[in-house]
N, C-alpha and C. Protein backbone atom coordinates (compact mmCIF):
# COMPACT_ATOMS: atom_id res chain seq x y z
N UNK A 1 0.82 -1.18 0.00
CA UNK A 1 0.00 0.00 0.00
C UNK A 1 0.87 1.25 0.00
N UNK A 2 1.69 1.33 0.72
CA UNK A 2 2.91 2.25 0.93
C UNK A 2 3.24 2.59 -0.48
N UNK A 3 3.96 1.57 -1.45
CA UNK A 3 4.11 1.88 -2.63
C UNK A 3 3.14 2.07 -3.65
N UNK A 4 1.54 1.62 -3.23
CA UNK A 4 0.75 2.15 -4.49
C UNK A 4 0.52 4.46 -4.09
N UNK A 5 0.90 4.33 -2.69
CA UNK A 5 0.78 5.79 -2.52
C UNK A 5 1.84 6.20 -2.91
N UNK A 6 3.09 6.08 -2.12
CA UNK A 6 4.45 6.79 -2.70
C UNK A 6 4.44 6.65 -4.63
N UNK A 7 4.07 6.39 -5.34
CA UNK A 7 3.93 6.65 -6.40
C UNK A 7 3.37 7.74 -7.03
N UNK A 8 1.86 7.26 -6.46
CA UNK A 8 1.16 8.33 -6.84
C UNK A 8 1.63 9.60 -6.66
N UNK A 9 1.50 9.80 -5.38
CA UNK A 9 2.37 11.42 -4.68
C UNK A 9 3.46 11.18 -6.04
N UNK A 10 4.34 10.97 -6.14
CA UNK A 10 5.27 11.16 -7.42
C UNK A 10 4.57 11.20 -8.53
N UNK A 11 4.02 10.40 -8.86
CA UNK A 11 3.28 11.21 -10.26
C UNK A 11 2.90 12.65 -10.69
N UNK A 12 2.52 13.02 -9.60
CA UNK A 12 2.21 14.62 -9.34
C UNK A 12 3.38 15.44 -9.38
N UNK A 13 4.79 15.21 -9.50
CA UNK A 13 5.80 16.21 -9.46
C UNK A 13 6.54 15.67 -10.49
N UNK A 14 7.20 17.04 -10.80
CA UNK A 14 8.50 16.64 -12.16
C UNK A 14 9.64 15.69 -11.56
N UNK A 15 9.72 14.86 -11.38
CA UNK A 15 11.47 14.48 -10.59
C UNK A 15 12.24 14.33 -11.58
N UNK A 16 13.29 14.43 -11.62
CA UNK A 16 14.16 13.65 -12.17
C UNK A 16 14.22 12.34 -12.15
N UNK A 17 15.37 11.14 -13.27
CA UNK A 17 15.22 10.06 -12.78
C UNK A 17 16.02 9.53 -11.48
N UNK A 18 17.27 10.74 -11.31
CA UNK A 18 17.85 10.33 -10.03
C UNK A 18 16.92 10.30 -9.06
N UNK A 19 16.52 11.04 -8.92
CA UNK A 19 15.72 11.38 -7.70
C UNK A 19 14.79 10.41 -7.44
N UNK A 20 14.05 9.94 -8.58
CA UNK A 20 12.80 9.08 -8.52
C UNK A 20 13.81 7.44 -7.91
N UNK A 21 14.94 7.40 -8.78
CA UNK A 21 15.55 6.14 -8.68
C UNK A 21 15.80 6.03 -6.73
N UNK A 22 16.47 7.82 -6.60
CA UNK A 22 16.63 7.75 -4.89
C UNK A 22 15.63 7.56 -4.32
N UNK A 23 14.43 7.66 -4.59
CA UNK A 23 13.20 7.53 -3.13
C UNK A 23 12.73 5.95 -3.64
N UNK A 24 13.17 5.25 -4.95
CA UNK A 24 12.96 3.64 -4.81
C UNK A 24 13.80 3.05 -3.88
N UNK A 25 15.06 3.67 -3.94
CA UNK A 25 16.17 3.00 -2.77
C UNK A 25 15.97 3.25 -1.26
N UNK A 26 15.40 4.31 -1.13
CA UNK A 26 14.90 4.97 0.19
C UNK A 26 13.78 3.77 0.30
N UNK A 27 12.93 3.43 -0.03
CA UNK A 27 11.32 2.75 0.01
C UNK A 27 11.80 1.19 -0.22
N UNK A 28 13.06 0.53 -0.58
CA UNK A 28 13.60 -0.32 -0.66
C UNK A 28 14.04 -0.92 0.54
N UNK A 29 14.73 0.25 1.50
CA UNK A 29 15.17 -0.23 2.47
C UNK A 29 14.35 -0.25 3.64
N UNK A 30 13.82 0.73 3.33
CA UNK A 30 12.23 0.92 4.65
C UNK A 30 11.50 -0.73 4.77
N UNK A 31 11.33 -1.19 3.91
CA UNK A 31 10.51 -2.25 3.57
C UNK A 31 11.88 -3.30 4.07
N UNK A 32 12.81 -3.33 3.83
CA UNK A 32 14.18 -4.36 4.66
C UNK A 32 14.43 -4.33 5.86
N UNK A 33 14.26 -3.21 6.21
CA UNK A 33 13.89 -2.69 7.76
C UNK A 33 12.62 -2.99 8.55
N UNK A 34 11.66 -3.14 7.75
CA UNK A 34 10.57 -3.32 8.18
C UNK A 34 10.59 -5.09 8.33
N UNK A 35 11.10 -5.66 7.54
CA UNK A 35 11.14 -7.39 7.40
C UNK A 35 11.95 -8.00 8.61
N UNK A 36 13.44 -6.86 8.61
CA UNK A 36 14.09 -7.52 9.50
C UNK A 36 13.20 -7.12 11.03
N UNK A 37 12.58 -6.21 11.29
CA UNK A 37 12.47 -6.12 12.82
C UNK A 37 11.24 -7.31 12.86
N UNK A 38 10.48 -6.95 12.02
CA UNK A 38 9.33 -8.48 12.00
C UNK A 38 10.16 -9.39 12.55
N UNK A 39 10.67 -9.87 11.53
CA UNK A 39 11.66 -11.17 11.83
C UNK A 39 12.13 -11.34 13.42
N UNK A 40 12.97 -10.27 14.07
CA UNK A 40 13.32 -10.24 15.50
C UNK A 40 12.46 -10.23 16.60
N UNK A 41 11.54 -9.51 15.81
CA UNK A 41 10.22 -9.52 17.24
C UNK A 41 9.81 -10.94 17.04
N UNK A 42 9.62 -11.64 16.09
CA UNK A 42 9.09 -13.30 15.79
C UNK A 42 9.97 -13.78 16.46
N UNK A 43 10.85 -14.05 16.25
CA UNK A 43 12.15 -14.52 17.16
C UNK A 43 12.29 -14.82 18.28
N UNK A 44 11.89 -13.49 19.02
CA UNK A 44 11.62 -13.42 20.22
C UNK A 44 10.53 -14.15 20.91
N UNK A 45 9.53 -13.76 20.41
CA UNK A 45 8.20 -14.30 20.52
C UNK A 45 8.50 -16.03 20.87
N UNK A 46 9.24 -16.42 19.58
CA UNK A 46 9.07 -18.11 19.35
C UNK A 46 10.23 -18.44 20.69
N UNK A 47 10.75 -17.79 20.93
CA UNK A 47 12.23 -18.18 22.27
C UNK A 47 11.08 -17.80 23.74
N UNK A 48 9.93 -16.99 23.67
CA UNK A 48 9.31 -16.77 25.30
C UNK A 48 8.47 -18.06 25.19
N UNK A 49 7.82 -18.61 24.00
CA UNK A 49 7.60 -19.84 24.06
C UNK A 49 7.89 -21.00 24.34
N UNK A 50 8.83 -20.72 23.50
CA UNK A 50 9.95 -22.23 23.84
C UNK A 50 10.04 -22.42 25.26
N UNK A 51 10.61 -21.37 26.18
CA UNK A 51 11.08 -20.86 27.35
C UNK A 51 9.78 -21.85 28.47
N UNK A 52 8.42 -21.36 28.04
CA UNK A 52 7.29 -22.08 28.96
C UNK A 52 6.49 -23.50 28.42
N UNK A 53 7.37 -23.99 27.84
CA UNK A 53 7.06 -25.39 27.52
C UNK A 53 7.85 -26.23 28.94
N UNK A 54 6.40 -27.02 28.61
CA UNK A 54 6.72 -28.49 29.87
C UNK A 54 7.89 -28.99 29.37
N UNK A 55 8.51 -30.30 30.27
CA UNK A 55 9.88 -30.75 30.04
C UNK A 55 8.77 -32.42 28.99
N UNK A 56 7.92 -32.33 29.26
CA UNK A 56 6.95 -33.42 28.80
C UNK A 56 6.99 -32.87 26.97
N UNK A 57 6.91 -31.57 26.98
CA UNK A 57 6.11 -31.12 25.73
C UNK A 57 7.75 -31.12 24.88
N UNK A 58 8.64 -30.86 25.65
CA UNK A 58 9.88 -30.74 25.68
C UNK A 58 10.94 -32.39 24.85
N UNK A 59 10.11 -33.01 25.47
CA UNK A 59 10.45 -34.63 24.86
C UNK A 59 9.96 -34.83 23.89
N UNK A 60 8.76 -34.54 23.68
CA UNK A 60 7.99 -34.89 22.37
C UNK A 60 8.75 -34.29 21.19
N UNK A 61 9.51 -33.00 21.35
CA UNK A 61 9.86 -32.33 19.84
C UNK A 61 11.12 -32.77 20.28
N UNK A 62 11.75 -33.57 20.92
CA UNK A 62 13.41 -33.77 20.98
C UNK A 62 14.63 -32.94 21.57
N UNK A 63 13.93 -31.84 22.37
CA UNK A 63 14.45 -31.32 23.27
C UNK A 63 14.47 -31.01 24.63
N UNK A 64 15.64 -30.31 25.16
CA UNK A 64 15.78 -30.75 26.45
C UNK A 64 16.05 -29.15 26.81
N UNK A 65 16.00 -29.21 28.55
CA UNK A 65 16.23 -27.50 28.79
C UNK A 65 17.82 -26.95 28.55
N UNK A 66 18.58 -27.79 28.58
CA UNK A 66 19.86 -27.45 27.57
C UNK A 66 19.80 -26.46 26.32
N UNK A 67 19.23 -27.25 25.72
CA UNK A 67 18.73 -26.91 24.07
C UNK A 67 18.21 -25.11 24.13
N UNK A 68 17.10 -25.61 25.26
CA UNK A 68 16.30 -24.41 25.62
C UNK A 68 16.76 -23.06 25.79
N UNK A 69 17.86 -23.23 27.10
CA UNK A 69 18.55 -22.46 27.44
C UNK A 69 19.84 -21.87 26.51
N UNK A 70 20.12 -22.68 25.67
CA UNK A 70 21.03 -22.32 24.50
C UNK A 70 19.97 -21.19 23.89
N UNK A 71 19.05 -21.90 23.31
CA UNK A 71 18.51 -21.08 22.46
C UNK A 71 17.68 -19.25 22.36
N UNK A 72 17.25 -19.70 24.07
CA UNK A 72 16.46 -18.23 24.58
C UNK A 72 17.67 -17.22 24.76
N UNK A 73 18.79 -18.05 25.29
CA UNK A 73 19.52 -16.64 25.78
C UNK A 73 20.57 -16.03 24.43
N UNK A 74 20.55 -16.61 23.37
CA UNK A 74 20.74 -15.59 21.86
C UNK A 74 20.14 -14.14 21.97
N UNK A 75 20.84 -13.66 21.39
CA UNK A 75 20.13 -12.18 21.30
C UNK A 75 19.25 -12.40 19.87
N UNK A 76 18.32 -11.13 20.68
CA UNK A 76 16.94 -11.47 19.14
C UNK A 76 18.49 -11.51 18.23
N UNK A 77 18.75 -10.58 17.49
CA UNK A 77 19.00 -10.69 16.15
C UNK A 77 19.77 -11.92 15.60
N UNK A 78 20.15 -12.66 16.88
CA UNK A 78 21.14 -13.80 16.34
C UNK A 78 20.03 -15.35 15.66
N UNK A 79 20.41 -15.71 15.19
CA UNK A 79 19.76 -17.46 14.19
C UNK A 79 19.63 -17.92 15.48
């Protein structure tokens, strides 16, 4: 939606093509920025989960609070 507006609004002015090419690169990265923090807040999310699973629920998928504890204490941005 972002980009069916940021267009429009450009349609309405003379730009150049630098310019037009600069606010695709600008609107390029907004949207990479926008994917990666998704991504970290998910991240997070899926590690406070992990975190309150039974040691029962814990066996069933093949892990142990080892595993667990490896995995929650990553920082969001890390795999």
């Amino acid at each position: 939606m972002t980009t069916l507006r940021l267009h429009h609004i450009l349609d309405n002015f003379d730009i150049s093509g630098a310019m037009y090419s600069l606010v695709l690169k600008i609107e390029s990265t907004a949207k990479a920025v926008d994917a990666t923090i998704a991504t970290w807040i998910t991240r997070t999310e899926d590690r406070r989960q992990l975190a309150r699973l039974s040691d029962h629920m814990l066996n069933d998928i093949g892990l142990n609070r080892i595993d667990i504890a490896n995995e929650i204490n990553k920082p969001f941005w890390q795999r």
